[in-house]
Structure formats: structure tokens, C-alpha cells
Protein backbone atom coordinates (compact mmCIF):
# COMPACT_ATOMS: atom_id res chain seq x y z
CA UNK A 1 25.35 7.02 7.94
CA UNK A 2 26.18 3.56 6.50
CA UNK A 3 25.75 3.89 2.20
CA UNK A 4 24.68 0.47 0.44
CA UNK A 5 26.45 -0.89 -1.73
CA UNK A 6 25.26 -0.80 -5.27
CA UNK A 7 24.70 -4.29 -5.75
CA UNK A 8 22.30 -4.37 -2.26
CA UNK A 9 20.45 -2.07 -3.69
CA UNK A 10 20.08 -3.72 -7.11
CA UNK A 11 19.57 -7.09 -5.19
CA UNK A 12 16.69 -5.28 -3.12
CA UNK A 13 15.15 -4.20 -6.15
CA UNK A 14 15.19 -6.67 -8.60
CA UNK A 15 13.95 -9.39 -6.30
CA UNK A 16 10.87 -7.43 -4.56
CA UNK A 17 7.25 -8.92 -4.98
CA UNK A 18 3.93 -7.93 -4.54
CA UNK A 19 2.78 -10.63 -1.71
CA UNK A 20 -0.49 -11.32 -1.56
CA UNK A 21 -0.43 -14.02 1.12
CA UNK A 22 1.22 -13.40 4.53
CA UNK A 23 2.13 -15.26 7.50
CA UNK A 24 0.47 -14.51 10.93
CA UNK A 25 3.11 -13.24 12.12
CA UNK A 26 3.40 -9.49 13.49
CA UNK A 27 5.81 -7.06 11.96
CA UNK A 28 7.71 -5.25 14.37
CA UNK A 29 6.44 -1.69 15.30
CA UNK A 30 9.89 -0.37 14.41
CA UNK A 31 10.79 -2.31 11.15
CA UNK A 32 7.77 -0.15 10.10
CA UNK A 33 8.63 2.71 11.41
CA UNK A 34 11.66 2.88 9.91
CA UNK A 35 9.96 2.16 6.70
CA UNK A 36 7.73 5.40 7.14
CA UNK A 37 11.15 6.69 7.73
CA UNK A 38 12.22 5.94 4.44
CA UNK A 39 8.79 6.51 2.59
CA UNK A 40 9.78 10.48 3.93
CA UNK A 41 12.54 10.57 2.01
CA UNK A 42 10.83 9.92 -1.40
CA UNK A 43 11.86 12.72 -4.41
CA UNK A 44 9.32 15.11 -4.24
CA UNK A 45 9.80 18.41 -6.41
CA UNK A 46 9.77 21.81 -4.33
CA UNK A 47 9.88 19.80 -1.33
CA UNK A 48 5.87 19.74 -0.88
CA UNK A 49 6.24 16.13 0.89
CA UNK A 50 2.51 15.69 -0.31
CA UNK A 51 1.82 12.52 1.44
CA UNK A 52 0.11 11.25 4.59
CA UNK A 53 -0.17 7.60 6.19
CA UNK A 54 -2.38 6.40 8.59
CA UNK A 55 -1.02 3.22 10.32
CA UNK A 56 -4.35 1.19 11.49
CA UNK A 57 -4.72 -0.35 14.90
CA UNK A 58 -6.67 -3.74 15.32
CA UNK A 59 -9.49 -1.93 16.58
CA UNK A 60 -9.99 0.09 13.20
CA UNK A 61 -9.48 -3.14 10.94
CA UNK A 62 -12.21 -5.09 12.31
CA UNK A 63 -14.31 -2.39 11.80
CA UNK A 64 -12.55 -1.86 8.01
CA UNK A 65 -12.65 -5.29 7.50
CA UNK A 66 -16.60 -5.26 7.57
CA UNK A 67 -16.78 -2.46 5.18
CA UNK A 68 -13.85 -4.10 2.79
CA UNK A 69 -16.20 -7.18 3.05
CA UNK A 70 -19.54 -5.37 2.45
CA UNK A 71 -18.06 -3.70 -0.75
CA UNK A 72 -16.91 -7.06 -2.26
CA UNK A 73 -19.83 -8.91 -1.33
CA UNK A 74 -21.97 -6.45 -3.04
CA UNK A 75 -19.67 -6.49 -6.55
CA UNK A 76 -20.00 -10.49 -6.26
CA UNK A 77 -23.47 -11.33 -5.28
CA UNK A 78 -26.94 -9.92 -4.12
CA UNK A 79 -27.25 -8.58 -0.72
CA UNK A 80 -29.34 -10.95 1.10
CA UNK A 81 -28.34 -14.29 -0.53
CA UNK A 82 -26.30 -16.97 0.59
CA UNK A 83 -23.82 -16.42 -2.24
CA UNK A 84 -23.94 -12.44 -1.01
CA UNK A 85 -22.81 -13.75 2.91
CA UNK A 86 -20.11 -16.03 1.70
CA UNK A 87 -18.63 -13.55 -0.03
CA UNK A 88 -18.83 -11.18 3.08
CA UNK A 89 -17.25 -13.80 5.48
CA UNK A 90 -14.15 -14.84 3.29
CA UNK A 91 -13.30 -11.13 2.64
CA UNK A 92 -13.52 -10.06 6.10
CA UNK A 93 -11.47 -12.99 7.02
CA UNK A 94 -9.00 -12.21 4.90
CA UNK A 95 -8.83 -8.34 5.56
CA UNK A 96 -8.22 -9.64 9.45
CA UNK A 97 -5.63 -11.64 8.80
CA UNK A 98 -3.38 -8.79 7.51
CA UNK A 99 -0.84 -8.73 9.58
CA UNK A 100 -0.41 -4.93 9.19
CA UNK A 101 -2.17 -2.30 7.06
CA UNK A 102 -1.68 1.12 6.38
CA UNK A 103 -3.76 3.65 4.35
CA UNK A 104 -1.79 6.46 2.05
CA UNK A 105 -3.34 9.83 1.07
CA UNK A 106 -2.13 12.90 -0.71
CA UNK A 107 -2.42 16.08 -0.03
CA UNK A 108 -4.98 18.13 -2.35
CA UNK A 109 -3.85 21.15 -4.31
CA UNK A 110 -5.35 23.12 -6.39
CA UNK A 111 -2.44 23.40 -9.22
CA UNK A 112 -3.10 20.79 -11.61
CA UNK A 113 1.00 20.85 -12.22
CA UNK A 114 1.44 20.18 -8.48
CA UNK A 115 -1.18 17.79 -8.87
CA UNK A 116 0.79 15.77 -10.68
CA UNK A 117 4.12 16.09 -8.88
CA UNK A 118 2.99 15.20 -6.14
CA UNK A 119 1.15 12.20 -7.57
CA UNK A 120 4.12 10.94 -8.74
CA UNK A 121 6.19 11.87 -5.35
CA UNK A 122 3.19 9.93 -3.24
CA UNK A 123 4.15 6.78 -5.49
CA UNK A 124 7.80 7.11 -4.99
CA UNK A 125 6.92 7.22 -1.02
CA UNK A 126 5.04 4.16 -1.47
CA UNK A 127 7.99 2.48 -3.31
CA UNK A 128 10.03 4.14 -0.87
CA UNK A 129 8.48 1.80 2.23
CA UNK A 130 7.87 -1.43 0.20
CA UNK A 131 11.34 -1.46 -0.32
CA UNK A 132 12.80 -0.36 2.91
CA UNK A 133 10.25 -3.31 4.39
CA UNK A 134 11.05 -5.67 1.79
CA UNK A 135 15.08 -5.29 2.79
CA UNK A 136 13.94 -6.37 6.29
CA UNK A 137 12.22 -9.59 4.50
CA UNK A 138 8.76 -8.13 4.96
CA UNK A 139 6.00 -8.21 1.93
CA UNK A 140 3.53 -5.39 1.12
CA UNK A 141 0.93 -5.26 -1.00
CA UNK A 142 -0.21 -1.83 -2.63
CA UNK A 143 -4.07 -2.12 -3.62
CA UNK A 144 -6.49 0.42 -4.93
CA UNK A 145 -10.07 -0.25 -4.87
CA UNK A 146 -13.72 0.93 -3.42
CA UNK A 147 -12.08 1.12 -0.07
CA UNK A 148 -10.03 3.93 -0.47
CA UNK A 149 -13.18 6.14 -2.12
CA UNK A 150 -15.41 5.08 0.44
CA UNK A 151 -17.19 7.68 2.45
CA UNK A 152 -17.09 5.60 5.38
CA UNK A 153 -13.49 5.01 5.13
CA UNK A 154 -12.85 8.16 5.59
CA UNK A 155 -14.61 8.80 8.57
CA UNK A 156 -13.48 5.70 10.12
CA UNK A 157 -9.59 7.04 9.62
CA UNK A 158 -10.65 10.96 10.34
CA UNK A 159 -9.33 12.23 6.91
CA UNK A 160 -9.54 15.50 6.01
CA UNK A 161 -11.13 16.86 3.14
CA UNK A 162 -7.77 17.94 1.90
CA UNK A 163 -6.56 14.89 1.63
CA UNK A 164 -7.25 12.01 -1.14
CA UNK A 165 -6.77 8.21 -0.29
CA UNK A 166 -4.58 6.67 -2.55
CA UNK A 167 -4.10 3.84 -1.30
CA UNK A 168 -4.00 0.80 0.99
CA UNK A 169 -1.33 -1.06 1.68
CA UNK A 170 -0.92 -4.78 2.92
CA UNK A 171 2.32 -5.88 4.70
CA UNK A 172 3.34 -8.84 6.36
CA UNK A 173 5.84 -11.64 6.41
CA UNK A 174 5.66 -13.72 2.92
CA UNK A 175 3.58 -17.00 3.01
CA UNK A 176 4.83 -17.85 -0.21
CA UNK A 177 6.57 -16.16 -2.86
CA UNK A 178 5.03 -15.35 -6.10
CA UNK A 179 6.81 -15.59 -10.03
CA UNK A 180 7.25 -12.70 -12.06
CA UNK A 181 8.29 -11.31 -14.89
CA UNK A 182 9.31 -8.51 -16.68
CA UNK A 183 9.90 -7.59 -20.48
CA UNK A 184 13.78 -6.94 -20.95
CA UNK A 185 14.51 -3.47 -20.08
CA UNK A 186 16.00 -3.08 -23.82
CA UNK A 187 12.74 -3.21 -25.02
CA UNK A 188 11.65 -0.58 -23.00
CA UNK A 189 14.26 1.87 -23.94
CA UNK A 190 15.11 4.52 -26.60
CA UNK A 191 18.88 5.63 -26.84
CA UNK A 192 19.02 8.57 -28.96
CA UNK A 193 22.15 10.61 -31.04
């Protein structure tokens, strides 16, 4: 096994966006697989590897994209109106377009503790895959949202009830690449006698 160097993955790190526009371009089947790859070997304390993904086919996201539209129409407008339809047709257009998407859930548990843990190992799966994709030059967006606690979402992907959606993610090949910033890490941090 090849080891990066340090400063690759520093570089990888410190220059990963969120993208929230991609190009139409496909990403390769394998670039991510071997991102799921890497998502499995997130931290994950007593090795409960508490996660799940569900990589959706074209077939699934048209019928996603509908509900993803229906949700946001009905936070922007009233159903029935003109406003209510324009709303629908730009979201599912844009929930289309995305090149690839895949849905992460977490295993249920009934330990609050483990809970937690594995909350925090699901995210570091997540963080896992943006980054293996993003050293590949491919962009991901990690969203929340009514589509992950929809009922119908659910069905559509066949999750069981032991399993909680967490979250959607976006990836694709950046159409443009957004600013950010961060407050200096010295203001984030305590060193103590």
C-alpha cells in the first residue's frame, strides 16, 4: 500500500469545497467505488461500522427528483398556483441534473452512548468519501433536509426500519468553485499546562 505524503493530505484537506454546481459530466462507477471504499474505513469505536449507503440509479432519481421537488414547492408556494409549479419544475430540474447521488443512513441502536458514536463515526464516513472523491477532482455536496425524513423516501430506497437517513449526498465534477473561509485555527484552540 502506497502512504501519502503529509503534505497531500494537508493539500486534500485544506482545499476541499462543498460544490453546489456540477458539470454534466458522469463520475466514473469506480472513482466512487473506491470512495465507498474509503468511507469504510472511517474511525468508528468498537468497530460497529454503523453506516449504510444507497448509491441511486437514474431510474430512482427521477422518481426522487419529483418528491425533492414536491417538498420544496410546498415550503415556497401554494400547491396549485403558478408560483407552487415553478417552484416544482426548477427543483426537479436541478435534482436531475446531479450527476450522481447517494443517500447515507445509520444504523439504529438502542444505547444512547452508541447512539452517539456512531453518529459521529457516520460523519467521519461521510468525510471519509468527500475526500477520497475530492482527491480524484470530484465535488460532493452533503445536504440534510425533508428528503431524508420522508416516508416516501424510504420506501422508494427500501430502508429498513433500523436504519435512519442521514443524509444525501450530491457529487459531481465542479462547475465552478466556491470561496471560503475559515476563522484561524488559533482561535479555535485551548493549550493548557
Amino acid at each position: 500500500m502506497d502512504y501519502p505524503t503529509m503534505h497531500t493530505c494537508l493539500q486534500t484537506l485544506l482545499s476541499r469545497r462543498t460544490i453546489y454546481q456540477f458539470k454534466s459530466t458522469p463520475v466514473a462507477q469506480t472513482i466512487l467505488e473506491q470512495a465507498l471504499e474509503a468511507a469504510t474505513w472511517a474511525p468508528n469505536h468498537g468497530l460497529t461500522e454503523p453506516w449504510h449507503f444507497y448509491v441511486i440509479g437514474r431510474q430512482t432519481q427521477q422518481q426522487l427528483a419529483r418528491l425533492y421537488a414536491r417538498l420544496r414547492a410546498d415550503k415556497r408556494a401554494d400547491p396549485g398556483t403558478e408560483a407552487w409549479q415553478e417552484h416544482f419544475d426548477r427543483a426537479r430540474e436541478r435534482f436531475e441534473a446531479f450527476p450522481r447521488v447517494v443517500f447515507v443512513g445509520q444504523i439504529k441502536t438502542d444505547s444512547p452512548t452508541q447512539q452517539q458514536e456512531d453518529a459521529a463515526a457516520v460523519a467521519c464516513a461521510i468525510h471519509n468519501l468527500q475526500l477520497a472523491l475530492w482527491s480524484k477532482g470530484v465535488g460532493c455536496q452533503w445536504s440534510t433536509g425533508p428528503l431524508i425524513r420522508a416516508q416516501e423516501t424510504r420506501q422508494l430506497l427500501q430502508v429498513p426500519d433500523t436504519v435512519e437517513l442521514v443524509a444525501v449526498l450530491y457529487i459531481g465534477w465542479p462547475a465552478c468553485m466556491p470561496k471560503s473561509k475559515r476563522t484561524p485555527w488559533q482561535e479555535k484552540t485551548s493549550f493548557l499546562p
